[in-house]
C-alpha atoms as a PDB file:
ATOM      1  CA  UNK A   1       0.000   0.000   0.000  1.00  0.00           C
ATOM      2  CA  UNK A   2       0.809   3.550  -0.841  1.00  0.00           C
ATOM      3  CA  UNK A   3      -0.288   6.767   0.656  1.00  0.00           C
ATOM      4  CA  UNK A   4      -0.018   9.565  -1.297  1.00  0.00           C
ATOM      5  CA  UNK A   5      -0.459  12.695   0.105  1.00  0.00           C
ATOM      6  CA  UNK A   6      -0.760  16.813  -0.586  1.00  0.00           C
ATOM      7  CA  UNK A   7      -0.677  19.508   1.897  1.00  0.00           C
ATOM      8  CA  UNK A   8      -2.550  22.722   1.270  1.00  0.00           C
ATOM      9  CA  UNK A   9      -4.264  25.613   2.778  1.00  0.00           C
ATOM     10  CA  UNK A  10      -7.581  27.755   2.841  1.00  0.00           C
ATOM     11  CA  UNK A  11      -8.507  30.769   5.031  1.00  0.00           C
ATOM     12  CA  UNK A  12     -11.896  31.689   5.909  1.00  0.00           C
ATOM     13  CA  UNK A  13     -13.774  33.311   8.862  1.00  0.00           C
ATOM     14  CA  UNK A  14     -16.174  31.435  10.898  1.00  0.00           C
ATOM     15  CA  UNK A  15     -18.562  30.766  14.006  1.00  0.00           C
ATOM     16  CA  UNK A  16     -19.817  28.254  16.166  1.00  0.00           C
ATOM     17  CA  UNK A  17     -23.456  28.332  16.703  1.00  0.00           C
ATOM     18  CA  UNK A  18     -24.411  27.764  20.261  1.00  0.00           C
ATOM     19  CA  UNK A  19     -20.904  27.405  21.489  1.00  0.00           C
ATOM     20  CA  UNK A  20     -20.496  27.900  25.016  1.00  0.00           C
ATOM     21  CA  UNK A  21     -17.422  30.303  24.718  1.00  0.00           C
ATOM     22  CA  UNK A  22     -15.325  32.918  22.489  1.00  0.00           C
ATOM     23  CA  UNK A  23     -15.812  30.586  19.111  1.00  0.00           C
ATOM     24  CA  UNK A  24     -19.426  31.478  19.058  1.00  0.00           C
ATOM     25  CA  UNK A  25     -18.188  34.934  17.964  1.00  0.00           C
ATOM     26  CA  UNK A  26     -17.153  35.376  14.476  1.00  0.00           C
ATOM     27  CA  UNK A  27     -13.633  35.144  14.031  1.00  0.00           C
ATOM     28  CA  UNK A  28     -10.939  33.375  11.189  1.00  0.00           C
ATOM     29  CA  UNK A  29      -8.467  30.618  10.553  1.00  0.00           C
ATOM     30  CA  UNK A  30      -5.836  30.158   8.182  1.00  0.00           C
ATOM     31  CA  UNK A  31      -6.587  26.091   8.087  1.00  0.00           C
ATOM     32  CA  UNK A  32      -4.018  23.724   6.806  1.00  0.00           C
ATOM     33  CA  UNK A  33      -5.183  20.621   4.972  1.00  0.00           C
ATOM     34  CA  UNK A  34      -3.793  17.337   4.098  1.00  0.00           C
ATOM     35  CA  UNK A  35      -5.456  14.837   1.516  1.00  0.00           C
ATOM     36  CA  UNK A  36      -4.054  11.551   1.637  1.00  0.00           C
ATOM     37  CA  UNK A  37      -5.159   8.541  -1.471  1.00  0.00           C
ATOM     38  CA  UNK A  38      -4.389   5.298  -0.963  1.00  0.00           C
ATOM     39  CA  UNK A  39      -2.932   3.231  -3.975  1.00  0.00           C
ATOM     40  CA  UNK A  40      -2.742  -0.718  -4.063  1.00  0.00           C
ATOM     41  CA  UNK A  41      -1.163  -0.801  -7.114  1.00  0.00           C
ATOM     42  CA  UNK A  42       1.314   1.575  -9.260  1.00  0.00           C
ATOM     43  CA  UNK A  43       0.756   2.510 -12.988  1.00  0.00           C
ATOM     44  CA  UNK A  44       3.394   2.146 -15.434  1.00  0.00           C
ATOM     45  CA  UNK A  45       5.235   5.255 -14.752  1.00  0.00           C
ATOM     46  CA  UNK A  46       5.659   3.810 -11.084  1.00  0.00           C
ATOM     47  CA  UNK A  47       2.843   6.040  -9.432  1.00  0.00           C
ATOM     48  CA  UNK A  48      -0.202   5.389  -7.120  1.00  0.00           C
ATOM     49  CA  UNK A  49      -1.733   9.008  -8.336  1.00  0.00           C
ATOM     50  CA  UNK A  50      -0.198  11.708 -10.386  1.00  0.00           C
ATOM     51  CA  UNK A  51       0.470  14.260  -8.050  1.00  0.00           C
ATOM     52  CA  UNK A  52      -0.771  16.943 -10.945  1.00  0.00           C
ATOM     53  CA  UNK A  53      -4.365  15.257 -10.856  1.00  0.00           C
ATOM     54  CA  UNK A  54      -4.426  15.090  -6.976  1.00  0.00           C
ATOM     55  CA  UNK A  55      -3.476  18.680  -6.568  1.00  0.00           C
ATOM     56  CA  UNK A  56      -5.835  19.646  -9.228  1.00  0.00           C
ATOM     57  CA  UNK A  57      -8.969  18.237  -7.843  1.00  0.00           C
ATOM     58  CA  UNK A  58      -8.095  19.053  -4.293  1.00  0.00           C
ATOM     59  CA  UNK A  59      -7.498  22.990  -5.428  1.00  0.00           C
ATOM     60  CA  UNK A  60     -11.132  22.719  -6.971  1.00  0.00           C
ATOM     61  CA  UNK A  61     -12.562  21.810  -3.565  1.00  0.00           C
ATOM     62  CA  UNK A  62     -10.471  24.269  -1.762  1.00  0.00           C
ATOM     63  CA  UNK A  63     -11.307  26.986  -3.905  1.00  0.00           C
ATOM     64  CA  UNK A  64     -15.081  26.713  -2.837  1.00  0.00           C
ATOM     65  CA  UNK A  65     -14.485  27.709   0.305  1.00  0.00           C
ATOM     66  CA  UNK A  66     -11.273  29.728   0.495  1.00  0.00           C
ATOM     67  CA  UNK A  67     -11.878  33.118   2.094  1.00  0.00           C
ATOM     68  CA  UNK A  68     -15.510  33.156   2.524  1.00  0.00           C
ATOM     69  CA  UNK A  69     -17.599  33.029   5.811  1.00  0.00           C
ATOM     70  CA  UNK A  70     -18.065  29.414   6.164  1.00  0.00           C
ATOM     71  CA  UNK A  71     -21.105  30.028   8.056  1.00  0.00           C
ATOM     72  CA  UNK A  72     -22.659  31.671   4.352  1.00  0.00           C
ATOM     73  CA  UNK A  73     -21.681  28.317   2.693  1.00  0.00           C
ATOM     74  CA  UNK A  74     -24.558  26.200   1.372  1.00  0.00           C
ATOM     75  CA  UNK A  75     -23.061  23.871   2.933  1.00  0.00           C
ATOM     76  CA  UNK A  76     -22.626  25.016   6.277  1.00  0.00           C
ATOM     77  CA  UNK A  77     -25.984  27.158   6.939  1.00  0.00           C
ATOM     78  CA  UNK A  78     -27.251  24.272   8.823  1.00  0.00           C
ATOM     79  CA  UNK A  79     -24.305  22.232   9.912  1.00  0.00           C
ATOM     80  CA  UNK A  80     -22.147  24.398  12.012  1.00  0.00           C
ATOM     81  CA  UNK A  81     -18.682  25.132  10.358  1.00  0.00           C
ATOM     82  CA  UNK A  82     -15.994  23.196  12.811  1.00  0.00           C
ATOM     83  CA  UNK A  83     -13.121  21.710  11.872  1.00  0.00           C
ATOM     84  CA  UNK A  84     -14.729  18.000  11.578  1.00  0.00           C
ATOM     85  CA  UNK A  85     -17.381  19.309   9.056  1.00  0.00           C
ATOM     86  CA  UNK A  86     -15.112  20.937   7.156  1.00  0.00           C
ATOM     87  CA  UNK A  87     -12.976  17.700   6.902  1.00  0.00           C
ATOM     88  CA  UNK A  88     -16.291  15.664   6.189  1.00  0.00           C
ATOM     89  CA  UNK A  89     -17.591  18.226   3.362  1.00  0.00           C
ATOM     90  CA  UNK A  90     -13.787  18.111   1.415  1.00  0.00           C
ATOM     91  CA  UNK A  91     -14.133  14.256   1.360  1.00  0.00           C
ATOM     92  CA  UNK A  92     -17.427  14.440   0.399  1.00  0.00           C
ATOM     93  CA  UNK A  93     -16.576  16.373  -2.432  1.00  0.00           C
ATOM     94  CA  UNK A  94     -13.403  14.719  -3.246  1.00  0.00           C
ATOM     95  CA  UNK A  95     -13.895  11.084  -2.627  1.00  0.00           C
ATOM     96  CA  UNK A  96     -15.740  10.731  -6.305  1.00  0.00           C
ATOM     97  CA  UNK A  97     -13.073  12.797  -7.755  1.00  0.00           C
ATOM     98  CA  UNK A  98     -10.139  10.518  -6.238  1.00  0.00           C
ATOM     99  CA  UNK A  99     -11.990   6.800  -7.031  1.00  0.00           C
ATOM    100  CA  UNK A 100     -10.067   4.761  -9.576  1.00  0.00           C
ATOM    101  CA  UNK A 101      -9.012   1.254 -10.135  1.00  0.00           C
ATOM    102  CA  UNK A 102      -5.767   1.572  -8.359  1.00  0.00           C
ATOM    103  CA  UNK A 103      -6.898   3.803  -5.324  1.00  0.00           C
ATOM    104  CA  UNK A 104      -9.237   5.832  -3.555  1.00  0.00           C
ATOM    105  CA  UNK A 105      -9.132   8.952  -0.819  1.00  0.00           C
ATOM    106  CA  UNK A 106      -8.078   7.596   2.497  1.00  0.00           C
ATOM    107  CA  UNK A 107      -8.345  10.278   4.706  1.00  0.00           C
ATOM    108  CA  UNK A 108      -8.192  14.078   4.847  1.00  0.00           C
ATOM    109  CA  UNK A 109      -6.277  15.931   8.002  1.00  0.00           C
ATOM    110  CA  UNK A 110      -7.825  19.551   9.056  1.00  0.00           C
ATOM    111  CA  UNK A 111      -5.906  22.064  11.550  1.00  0.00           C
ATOM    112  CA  UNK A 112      -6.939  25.032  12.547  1.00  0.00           C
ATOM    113  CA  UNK A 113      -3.602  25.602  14.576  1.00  0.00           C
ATOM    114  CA  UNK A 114      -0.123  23.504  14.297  1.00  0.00           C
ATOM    115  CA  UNK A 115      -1.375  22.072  17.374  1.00  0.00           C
ATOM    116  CA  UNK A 116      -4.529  21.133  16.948  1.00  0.00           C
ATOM    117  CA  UNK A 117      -6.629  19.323  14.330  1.00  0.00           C
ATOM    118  CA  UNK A 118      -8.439  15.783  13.325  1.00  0.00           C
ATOM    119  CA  UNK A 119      -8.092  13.174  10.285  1.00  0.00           C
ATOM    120  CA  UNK A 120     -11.002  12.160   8.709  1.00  0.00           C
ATOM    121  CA  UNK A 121     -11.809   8.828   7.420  1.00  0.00           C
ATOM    122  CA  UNK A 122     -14.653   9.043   5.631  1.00  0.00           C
ATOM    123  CA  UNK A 123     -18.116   7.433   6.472  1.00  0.00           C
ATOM    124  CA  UNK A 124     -18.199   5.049   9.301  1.00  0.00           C
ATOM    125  CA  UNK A 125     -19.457   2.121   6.150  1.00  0.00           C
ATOM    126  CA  UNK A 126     -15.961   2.364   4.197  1.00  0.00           C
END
């Protein structure tokens, strides 16, 4: 097995509905991503995933939510925009994009800080 991995980067401001403290206040992050794809097998140029094709399709995922108000995003007007929903909407919207033959997203990794953050493995039925 392989794990093939990209690190990026979005900012965006955000707030925590009902939180019982400051995050319930609007404020921002300059979050750090990391997508990783598995591969089983390598093609015939000796690769589990061109990197160009995984950095392409994560940057179109990024892009929908780099520096906006998360809490304006379709996506997030119900669900509250914390780290873990942010990790679960990017595989959501990657893990069709990253399907092949040979591998498949295996996790995605969202800080908010360099201290703190979560990996995400997808739905609990993978």
């Amino acid at each position: 097995m392989y794990d093939i991995f990209v690190k990026t980067h979005f900012a965006g401001a955000h707030h925590l509905r009902d939180y019982p403290g400051d995050c319930e206040k609007p404020h921002g992050h300059n979050w750090k991503v990391k997508v990783t794809v598995r591969a089983a097998k390598l093609d015939h140029l000796g690769m589990g995933i061109d990197f160009t094709i995984l950095k392409k399709h994560v940057k179109e995922v990024i892009d929908t939510i780099d520096h906006c108000d998360l809490n304006e995003h379709e996506a997030f007007r119900v669900l509250n925009p914390s780290s873990e929903h942010i990790a679960q909407y990017l595989f959501e919207n990657l893990a069709d994009k990253l399907c092949h033959e040979r591998y498949f997203l295996y996790s995605i990794e969202v800080s908010e800080t360099d201290n703190q953050g979560l990996i995400y493995f997808g739905p609990e039925n993978n």
